[in-house]
N, C-alpha and C. Protein backbone atom coordinates (compact mmCIF):
# COMPACT_ATOMS: atom_id res chain seq x y z
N UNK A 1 56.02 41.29 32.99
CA UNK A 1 55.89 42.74 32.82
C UNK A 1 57.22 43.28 32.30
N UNK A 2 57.17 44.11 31.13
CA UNK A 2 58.30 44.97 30.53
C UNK A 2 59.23 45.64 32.14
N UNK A 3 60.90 45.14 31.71
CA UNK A 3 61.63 46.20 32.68
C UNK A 3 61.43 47.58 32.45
N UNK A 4 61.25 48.38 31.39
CA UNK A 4 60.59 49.75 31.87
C UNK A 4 59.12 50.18 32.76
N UNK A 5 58.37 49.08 32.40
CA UNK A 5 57.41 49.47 33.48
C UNK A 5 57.73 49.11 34.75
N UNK A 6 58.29 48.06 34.93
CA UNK A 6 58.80 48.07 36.56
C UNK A 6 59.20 48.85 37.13
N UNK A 7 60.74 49.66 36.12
CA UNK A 7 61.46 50.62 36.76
C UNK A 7 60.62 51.95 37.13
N UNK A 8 59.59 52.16 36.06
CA UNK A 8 58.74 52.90 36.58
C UNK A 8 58.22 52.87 38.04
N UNK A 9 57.84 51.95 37.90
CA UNK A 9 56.92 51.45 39.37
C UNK A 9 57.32 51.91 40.45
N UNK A 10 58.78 50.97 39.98
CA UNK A 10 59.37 51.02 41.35
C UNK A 10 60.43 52.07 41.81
N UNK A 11 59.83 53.28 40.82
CA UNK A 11 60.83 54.65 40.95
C UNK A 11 59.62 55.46 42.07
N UNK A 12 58.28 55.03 41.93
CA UNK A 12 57.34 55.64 42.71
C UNK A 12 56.58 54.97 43.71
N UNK A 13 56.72 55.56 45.02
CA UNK A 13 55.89 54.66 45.96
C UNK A 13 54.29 54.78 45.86
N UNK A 14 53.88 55.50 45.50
CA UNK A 14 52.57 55.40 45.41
C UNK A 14 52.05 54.84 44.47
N UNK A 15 52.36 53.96 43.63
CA UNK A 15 52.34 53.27 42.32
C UNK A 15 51.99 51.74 42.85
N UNK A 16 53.52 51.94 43.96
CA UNK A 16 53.73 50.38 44.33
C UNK A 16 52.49 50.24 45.51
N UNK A 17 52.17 51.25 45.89
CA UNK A 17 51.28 50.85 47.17
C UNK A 17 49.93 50.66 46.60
N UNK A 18 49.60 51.27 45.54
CA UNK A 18 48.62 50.75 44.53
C UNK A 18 48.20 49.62 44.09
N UNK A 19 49.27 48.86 43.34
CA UNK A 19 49.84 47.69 42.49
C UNK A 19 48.95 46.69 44.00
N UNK A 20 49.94 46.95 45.08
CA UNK A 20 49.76 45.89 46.12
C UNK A 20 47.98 46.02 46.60
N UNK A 21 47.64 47.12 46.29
CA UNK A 21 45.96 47.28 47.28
C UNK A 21 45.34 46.29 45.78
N UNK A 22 45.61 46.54 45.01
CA UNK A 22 45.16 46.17 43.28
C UNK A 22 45.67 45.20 42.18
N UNK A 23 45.85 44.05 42.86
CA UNK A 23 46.83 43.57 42.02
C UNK A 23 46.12 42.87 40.86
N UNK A 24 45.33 43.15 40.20
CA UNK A 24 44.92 43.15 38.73
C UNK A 24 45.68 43.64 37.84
N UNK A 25 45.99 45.29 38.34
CA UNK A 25 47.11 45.74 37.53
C UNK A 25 48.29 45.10 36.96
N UNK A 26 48.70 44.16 38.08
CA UNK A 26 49.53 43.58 37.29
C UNK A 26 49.69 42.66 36.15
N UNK A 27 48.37 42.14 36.14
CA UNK A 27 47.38 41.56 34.72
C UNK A 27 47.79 42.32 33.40
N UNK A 28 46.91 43.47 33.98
CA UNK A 28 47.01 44.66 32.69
C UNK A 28 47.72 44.84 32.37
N UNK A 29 48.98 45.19 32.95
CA UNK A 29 49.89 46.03 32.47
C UNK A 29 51.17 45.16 31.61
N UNK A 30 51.04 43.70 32.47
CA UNK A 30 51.68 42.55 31.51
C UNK A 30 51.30 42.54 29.98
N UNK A 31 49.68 42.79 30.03
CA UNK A 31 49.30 42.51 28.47
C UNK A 31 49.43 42.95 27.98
N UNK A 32 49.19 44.57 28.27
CA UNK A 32 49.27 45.88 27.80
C UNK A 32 49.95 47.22 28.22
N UNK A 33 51.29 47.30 28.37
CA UNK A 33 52.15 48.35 28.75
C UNK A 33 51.44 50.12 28.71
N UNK A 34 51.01 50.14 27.81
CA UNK A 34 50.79 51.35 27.17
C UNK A 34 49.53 51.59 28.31
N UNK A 35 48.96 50.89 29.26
CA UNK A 35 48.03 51.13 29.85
C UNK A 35 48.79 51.66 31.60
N UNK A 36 50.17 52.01 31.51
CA UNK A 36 50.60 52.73 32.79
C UNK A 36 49.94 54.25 32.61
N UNK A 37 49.68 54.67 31.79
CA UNK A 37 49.12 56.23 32.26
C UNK A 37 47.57 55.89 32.84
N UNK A 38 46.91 54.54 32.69
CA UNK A 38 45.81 54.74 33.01
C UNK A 38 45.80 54.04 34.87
N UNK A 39 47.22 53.69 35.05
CA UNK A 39 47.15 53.23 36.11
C UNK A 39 47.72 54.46 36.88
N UNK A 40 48.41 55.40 36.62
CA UNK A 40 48.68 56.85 37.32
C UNK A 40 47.46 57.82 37.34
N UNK A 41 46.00 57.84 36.45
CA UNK A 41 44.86 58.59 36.66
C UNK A 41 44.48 57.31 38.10
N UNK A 42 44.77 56.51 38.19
CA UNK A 42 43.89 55.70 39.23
C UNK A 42 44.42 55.54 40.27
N UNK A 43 45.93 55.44 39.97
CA UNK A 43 46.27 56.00 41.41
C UNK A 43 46.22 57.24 42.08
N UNK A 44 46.20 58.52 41.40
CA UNK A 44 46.05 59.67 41.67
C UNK A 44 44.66 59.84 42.00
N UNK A 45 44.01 59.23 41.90
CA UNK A 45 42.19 59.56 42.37
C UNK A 45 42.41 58.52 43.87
N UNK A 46 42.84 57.50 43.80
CA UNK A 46 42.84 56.49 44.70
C UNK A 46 43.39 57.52 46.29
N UNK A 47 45.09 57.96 46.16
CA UNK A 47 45.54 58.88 46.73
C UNK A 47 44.84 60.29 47.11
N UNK A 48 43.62 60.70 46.38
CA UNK A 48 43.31 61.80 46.36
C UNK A 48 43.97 63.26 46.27
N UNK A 49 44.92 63.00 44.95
CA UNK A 49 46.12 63.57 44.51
C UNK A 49 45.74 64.59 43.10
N UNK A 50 44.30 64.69 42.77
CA UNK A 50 43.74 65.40 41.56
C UNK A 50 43.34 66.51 42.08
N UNK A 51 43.22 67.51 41.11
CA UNK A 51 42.97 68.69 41.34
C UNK A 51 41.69 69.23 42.39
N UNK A 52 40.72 68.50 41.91
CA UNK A 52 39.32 68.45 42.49
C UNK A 52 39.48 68.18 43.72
N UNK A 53 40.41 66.99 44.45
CA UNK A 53 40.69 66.75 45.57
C UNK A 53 41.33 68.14 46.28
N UNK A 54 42.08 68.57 46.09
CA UNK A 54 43.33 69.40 46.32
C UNK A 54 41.88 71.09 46.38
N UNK A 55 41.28 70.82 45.41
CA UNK A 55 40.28 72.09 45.75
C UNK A 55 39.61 71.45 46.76
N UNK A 56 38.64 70.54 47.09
CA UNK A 56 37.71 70.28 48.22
C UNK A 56 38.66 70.66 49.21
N UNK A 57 39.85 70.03 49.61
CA UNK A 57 40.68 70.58 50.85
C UNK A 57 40.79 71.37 50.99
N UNK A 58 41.01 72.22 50.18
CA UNK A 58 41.37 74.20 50.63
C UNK A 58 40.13 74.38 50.91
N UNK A 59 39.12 74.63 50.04
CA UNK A 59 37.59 74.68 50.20
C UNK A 59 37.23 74.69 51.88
N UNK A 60 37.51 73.33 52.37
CA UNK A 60 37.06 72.55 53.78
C UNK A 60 38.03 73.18 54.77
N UNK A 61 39.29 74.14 54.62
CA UNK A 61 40.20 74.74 55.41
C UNK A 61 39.31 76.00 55.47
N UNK A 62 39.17 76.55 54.01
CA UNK A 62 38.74 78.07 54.26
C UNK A 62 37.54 77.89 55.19
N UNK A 63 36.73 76.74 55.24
CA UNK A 63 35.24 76.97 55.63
C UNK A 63 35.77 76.60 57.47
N UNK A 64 36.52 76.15 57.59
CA UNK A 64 37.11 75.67 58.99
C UNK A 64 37.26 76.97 59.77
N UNK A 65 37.91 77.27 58.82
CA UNK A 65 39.22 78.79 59.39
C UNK A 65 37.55 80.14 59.26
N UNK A 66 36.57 80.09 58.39
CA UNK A 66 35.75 80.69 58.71
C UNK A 66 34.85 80.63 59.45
N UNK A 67 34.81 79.47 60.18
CA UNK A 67 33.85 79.19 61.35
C UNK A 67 34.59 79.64 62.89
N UNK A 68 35.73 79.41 62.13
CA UNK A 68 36.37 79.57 63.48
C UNK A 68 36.63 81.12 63.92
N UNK A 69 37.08 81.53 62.50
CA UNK A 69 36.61 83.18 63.09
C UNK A 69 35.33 83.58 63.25
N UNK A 70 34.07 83.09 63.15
CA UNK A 70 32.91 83.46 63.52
C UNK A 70 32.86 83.00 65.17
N UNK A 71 33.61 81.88 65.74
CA UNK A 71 33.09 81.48 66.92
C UNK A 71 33.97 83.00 67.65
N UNK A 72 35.18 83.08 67.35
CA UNK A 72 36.22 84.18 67.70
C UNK A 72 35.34 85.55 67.91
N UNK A 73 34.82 85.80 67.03
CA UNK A 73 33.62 86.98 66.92
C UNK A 73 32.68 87.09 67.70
N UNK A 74 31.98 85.56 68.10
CA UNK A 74 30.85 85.77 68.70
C UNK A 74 31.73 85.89 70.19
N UNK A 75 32.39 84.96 70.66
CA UNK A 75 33.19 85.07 71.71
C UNK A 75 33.09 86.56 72.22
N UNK A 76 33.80 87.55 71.61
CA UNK A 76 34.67 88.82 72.14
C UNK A 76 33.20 89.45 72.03
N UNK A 77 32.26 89.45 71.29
CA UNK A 77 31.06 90.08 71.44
C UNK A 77 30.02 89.93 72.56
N UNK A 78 30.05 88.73 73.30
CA UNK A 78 29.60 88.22 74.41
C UNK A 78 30.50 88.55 75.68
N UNK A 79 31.88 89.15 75.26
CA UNK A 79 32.81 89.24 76.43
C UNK A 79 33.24 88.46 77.11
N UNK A 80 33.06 87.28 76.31
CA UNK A 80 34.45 86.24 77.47
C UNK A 80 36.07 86.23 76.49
N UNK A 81 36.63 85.68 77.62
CA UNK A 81 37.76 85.95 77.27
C UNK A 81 38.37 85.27 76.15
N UNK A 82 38.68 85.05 75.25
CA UNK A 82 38.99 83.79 73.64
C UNK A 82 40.38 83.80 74.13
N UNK A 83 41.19 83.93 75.22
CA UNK A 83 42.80 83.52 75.22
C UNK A 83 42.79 83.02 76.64
């Protein structure tokens, strides 16, 4: 494997923790250098580090944080105590 792609690699841990779950990559990337951006879309989905990810989480907070003020609601409306 080219010393720039190593140094790459091994400038990022989530690359390397990749490489190790996947070690095909290191196949690829021997043959074909130019194929590290396709190993950063795959680690970033792997990590769940893409946008889509990053929306489902907020998504799954707001819906958390809105249940939870509904239980809060029903609580004080029934009159027990919520503290």
């Amino acid at each position: 494997m080219r010393k720039e792609v190593l140094d790459h690699i091994r400038a990022r841990k989530d690359l390397q923790e990749y490489i190790r779950i996947h070690p095909y990559w290191y196949r690829k990337l021997s043959r074909d250098p130019r194929d590290l951006y396709s190993l950063e879309i795959a680690a970033l989905h792997y990590h769940e580090r893409t946008i889509p990810h990053h929306v489902q989480k907020f998504t799954t907070g707001v819906q958390m944080a809105s249940m939870m003020m509904g239980m809060l609601s029903n609580m004080q409306s029934q009159g027990g105590n919520p503290g």
